[in-house]
Protein backbone atom coordinates (compact mmCIF):
# COMPACT_ATOMS: atom_id res chain seq x y z
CA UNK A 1 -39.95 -0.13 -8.49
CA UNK A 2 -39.49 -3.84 -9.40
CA UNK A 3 -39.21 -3.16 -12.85
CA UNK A 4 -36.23 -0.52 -12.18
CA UNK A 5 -34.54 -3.35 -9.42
CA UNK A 6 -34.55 -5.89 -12.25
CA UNK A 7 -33.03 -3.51 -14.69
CA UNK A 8 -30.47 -2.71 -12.40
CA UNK A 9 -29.78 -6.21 -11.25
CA UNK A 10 -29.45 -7.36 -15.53
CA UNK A 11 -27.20 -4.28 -15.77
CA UNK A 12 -24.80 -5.46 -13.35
CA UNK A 13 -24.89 -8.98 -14.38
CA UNK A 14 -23.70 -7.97 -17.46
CA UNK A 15 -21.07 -5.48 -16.38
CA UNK A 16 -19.89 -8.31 -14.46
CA UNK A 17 -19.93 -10.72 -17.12
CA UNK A 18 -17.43 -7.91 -19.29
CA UNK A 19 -15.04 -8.43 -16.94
CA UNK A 20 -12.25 -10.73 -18.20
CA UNK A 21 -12.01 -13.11 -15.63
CA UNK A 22 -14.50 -11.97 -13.30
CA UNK A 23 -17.28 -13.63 -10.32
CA UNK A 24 -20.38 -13.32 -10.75
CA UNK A 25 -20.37 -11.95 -7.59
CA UNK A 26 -17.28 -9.05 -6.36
CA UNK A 27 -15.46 -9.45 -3.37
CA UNK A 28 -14.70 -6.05 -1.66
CA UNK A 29 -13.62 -4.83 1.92
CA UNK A 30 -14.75 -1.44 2.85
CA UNK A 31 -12.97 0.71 5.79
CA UNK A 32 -14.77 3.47 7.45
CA UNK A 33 -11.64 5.63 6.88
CA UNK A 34 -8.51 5.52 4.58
CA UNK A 35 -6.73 8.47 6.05
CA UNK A 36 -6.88 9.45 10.08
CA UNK A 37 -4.79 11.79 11.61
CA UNK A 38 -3.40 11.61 14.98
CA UNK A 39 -1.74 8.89 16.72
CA UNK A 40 -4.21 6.07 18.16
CA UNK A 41 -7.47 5.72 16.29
CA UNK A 42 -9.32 2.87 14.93
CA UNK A 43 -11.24 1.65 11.95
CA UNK A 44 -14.12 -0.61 11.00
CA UNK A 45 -13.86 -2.73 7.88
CA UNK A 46 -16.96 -4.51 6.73
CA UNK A 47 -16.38 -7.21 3.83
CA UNK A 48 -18.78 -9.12 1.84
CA UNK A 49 -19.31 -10.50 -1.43
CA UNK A 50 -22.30 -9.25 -3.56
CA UNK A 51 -23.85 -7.89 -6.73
CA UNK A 52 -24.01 -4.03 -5.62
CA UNK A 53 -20.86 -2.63 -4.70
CA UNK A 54 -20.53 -1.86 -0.76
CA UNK A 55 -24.62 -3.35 -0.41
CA UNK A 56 -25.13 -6.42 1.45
CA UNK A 57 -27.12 -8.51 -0.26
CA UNK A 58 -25.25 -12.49 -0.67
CA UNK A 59 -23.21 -13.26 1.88
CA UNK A 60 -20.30 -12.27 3.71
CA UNK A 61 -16.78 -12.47 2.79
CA UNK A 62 -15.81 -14.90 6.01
CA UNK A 63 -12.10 -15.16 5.60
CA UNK A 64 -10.03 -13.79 8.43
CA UNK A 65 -7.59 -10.89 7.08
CA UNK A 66 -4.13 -10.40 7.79
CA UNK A 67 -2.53 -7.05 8.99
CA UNK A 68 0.75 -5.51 8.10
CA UNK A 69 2.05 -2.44 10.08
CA UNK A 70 3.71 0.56 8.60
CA UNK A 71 7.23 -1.09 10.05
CA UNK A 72 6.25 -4.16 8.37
CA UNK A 73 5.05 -6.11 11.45
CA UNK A 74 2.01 -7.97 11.84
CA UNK A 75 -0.70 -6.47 13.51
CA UNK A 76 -4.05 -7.78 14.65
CA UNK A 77 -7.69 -7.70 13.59
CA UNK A 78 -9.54 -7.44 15.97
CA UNK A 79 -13.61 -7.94 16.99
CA UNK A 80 -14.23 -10.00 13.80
CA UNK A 81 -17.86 -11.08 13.48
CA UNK A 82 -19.11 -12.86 10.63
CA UNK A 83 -22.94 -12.35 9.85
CA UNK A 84 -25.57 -13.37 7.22
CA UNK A 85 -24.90 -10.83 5.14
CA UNK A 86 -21.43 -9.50 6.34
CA UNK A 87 -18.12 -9.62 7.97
CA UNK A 88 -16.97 -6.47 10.26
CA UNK A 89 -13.98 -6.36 12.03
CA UNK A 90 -11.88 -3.61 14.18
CA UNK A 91 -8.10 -2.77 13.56
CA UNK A 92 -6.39 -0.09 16.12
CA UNK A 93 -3.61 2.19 14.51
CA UNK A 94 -0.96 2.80 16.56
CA UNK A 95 1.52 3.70 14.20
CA UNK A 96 2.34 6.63 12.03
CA UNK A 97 1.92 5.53 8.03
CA UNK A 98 0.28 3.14 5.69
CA UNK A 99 -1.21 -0.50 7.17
CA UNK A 100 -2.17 -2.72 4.62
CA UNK A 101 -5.44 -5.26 5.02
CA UNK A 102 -4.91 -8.31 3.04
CA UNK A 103 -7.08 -11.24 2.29
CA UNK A 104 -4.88 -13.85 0.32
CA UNK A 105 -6.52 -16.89 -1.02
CA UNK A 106 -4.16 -19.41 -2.55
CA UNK A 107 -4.27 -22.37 -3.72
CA UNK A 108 -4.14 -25.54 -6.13
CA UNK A 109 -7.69 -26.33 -8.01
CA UNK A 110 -8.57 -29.99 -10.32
CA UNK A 111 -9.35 -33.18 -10.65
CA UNK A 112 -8.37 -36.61 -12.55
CA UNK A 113 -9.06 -39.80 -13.74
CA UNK A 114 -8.54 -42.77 -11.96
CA UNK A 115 -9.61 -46.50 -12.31
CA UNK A 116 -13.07 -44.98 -14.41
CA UNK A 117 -13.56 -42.13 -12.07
CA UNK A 118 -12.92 -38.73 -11.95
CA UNK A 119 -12.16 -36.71 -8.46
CA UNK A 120 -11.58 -33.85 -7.45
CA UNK A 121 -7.98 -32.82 -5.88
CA UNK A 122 -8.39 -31.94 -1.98
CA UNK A 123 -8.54 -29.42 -0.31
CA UNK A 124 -5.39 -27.28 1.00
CA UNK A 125 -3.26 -28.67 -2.26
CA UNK A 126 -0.45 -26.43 -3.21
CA UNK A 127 1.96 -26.12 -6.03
CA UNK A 128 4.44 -27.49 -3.55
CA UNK A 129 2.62 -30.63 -2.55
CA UNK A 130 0.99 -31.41 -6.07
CA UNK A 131 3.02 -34.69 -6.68
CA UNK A 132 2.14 -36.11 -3.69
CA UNK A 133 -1.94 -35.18 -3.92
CA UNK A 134 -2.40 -36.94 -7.56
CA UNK A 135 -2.30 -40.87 -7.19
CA UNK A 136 -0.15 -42.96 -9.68
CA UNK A 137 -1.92 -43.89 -12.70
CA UNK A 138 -4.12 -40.56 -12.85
CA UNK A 139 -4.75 -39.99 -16.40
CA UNK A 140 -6.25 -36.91 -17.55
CA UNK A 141 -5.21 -34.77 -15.11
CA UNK A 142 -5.82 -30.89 -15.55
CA UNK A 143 -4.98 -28.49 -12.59
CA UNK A 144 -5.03 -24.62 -11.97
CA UNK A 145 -2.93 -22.40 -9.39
CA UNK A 146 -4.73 -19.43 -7.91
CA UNK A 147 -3.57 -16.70 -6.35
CA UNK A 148 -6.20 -13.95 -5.47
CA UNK A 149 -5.30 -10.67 -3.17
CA UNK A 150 -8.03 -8.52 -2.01
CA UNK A 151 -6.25 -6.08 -0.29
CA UNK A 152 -7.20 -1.90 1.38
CA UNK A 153 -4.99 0.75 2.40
CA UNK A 154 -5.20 2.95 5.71
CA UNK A 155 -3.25 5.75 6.45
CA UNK A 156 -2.44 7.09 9.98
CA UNK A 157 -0.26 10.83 9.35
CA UNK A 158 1.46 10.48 6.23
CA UNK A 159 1.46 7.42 3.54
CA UNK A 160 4.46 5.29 3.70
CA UNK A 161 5.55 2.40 1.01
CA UNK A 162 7.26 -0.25 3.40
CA UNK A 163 3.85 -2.34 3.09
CA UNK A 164 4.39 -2.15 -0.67
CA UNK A 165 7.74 -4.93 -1.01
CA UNK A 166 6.19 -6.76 -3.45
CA UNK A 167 6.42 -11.22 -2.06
CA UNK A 168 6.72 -12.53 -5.77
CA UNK A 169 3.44 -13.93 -5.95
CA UNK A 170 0.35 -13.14 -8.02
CA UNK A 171 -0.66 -9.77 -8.99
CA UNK A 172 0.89 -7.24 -6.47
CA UNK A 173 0.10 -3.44 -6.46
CA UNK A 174 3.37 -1.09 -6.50
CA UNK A 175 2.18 2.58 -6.39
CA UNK A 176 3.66 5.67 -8.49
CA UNK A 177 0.53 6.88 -6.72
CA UNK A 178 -0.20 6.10 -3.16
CA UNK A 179 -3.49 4.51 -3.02
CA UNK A 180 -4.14 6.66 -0.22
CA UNK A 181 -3.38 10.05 -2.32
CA UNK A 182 -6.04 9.72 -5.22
CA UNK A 183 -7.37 12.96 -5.82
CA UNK A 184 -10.56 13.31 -7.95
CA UNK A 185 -9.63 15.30 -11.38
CA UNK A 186 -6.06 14.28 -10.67
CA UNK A 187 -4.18 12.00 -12.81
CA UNK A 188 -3.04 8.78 -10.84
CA UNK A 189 -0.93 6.07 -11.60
CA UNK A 190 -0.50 2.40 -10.25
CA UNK A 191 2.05 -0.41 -11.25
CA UNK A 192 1.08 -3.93 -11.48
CA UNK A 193 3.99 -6.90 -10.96
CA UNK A 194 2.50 -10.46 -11.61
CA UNK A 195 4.53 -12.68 -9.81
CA UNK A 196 7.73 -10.13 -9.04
CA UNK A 197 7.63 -8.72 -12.46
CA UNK A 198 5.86 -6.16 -14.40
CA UNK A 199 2.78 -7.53 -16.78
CA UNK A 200 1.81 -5.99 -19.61
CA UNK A 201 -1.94 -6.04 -20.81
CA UNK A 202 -4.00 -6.58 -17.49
CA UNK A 203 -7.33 -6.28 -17.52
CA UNK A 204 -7.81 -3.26 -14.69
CA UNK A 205 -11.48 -1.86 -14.16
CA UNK A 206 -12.55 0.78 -11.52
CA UNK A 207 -15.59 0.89 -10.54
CA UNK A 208 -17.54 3.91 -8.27
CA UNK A 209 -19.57 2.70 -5.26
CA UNK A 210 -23.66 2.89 -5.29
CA UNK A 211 -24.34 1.30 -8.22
CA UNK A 212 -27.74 -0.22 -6.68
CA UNK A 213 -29.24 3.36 -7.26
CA UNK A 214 -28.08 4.25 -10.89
CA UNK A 215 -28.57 2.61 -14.17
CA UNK A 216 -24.62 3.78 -15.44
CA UNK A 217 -22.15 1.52 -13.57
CA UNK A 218 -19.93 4.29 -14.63
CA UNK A 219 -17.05 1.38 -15.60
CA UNK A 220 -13.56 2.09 -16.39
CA UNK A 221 -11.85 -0.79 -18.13
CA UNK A 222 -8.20 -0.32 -18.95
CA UNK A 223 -4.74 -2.21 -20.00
CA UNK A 224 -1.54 -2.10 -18.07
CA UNK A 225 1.43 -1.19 -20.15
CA UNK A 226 4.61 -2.64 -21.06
CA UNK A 227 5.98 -1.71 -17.49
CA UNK A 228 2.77 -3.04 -16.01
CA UNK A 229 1.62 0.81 -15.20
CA UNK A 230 -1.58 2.19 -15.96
CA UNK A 231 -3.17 6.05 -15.33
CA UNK A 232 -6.78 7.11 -14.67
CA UNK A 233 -8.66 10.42 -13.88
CA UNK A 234 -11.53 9.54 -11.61
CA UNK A 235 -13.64 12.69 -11.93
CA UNK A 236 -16.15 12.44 -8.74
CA UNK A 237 -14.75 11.72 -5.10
CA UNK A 238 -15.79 8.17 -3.62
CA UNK A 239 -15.08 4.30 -2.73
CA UNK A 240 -13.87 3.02 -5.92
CA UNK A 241 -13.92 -0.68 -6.43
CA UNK A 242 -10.78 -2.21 -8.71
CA UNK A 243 -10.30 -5.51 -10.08
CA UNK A 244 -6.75 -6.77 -12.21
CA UNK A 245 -6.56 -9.55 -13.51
CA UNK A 246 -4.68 -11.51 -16.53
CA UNK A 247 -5.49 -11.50 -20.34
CA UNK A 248 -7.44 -14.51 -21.34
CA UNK A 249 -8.35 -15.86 -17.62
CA UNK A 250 -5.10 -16.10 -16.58
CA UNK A 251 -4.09 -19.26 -18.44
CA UNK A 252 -0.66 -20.16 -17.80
CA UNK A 253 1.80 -22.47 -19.98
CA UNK A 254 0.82 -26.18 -20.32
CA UNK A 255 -2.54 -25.69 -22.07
CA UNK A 256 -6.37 -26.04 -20.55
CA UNK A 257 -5.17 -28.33 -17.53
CA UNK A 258 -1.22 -27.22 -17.08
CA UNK A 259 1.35 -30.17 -18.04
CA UNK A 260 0.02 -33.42 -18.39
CA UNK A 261 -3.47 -31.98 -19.59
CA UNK A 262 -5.34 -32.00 -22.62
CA UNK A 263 -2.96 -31.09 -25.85
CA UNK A 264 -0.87 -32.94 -23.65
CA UNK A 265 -1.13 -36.34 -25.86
CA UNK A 266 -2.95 -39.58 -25.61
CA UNK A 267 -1.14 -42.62 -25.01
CA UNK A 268 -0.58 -45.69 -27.82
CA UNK A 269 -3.28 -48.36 -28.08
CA UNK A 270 -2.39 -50.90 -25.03
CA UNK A 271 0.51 -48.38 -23.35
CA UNK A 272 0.19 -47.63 -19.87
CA UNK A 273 -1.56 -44.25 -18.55
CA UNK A 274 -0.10 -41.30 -18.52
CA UNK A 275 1.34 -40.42 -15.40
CA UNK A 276 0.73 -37.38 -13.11
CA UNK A 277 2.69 -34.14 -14.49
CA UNK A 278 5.80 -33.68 -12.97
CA UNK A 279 5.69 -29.62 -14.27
CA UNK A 280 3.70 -26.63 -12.66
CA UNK A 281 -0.16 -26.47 -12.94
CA UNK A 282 -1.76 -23.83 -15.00
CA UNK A 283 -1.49 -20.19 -13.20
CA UNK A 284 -4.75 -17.76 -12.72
CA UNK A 285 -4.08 -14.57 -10.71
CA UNK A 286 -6.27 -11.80 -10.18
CA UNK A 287 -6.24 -8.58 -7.56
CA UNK A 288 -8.84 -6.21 -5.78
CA UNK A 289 -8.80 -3.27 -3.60
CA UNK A 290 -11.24 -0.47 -2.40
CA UNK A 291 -9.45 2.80 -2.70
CA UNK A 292 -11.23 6.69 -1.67
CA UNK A 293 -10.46 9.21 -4.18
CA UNK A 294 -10.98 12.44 -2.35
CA UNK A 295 -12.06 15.83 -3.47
CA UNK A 296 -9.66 18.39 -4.57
């Protein structure tokens, strides 16, 4: 038995590592239904982050999540308890069509030099506030804009698309399928937009649910095309696990540290330091969702 646990635990690590731009642990959400019928049910979510897929075994994924209505309106989570090992939390349809369950993380990640010393930037920067969290004088500056979506879809009666109007920001998900309508055997496709527009060459890999009891993680690794659409057959029903993100990590223009970086030029012998980049930081995106593929 250990020797089989170990195996499975180096398989995954490198599975993970294959990922273009992936953690060495995955972040998922997991509802206890994607389609109800009637009018005025509820679901259970539980969210973590760890090596198996949909196994608590690191910690749990703490961040509160934000609901969107089938009218668009913001509805509520409710009962959110964060554990050891997990997060669970309670949302109550009352609405006929899709809701989507978002966690968005974003943010502005780096550090710089000042007077001999290098520090970090603090938290809660932004793109918008950049200028005013870098100190004259910082030399060597090299900074990174995230924007990460995890994000499930639940359907109450039939799927509507109002929760799909893309923001503009990061990787967004805008079905030709509904994520809610995956059939196994069935061709399905999905469109990617990074940041209102759609990206060609994503990374996008699908994994099935249990991997803690097989050896096969059963991957899928594909590229979006030149509209930023890509289509899969999943042949076996299940909770499906899918990561996008950008070619190359996600390395926007400006080089390793965004304007004002590395590449960026060193000053003349006896000139003053650079000073802080007036330009955008280097852009990473990436997007995940749980979707059920049902049986046919």
């Amino acid at each position: 038995m250990f020797n089989l646990r170990t195996s499975l635990i180096a398989i995954a690590a490198v599975a993970t590592i294959a990922v273009p731009a992936a953690v060495a642990h995955r972040q998922w959400m997991l509802p206890s239904s994607t389609i109800v019928s009637g009018e005025d049910n509820w679901i259970s979510v539980d969210a973590a982050v760890s090596n198996d897929l949909f196994f608590f075994d690191h910690r749990p994924l703490a961040a509160k999540p934000v609901v969107t209505q089938p009218d668009g309106t913001e509805g509520k989570v409710e009962n959110h308890s964060v554990g050891q090992l997990r997060a669970t939390f309670d949302v109550h349809l009352t609405q006929q069509g899709t809701y989507r369950i978002a966690i968005v993380n974003e943010g502005v990640f780096g550090s710089y030099d000042l007077n001999g010393e290098t520090k970090q930037l603090p938290r809660g920067t932004t793109a918008a506030n950049l200028a005013q969290a870098i100190p004259a004088g910082a030399t060597n500056v090299r900074t990174s804009e995230n924007v990460g979506r995890n994000e499930i879809y639940v359907t109450q009666g039939a799927p509507s698309d109002t929760i799909f109007k893309p923001t503009g920001k990061g990787i967004e998900l805008v079905p030709v399928t509904h994520p809610n309508d995956i059939v196994a055997g069935e061709a399905a496709t999905f469109q990617f937009l990074l940041d209102g527009k759609p990206s060609a060459n994503l990374t996008v890999t699908l994994i099935p649910g249990g991997i803690r009891y097989r050896h096969d993680l059963k991957q899928v690794d594909l590229k979006t095309d030149a509209q930023g659409k890509v289509t899969f057959t999943l042949p076996e029903a299940g909770m499906y696990w899918i990561n996008v993100t950008q070619p190359g990590g996600g390395r926007g223009p400006g080089g390793p540290g965004g304007p004002g970086g590395p590449g960026a030029g060193a000053p003349a012998a006896g000139a003053a330091p650079a000073p802080a980049p007036a330009g955008p930081p280097a852009r990473r995106a990436n997007y995940m969702t749980t979707i059920e593929v049902q049986t046919n």
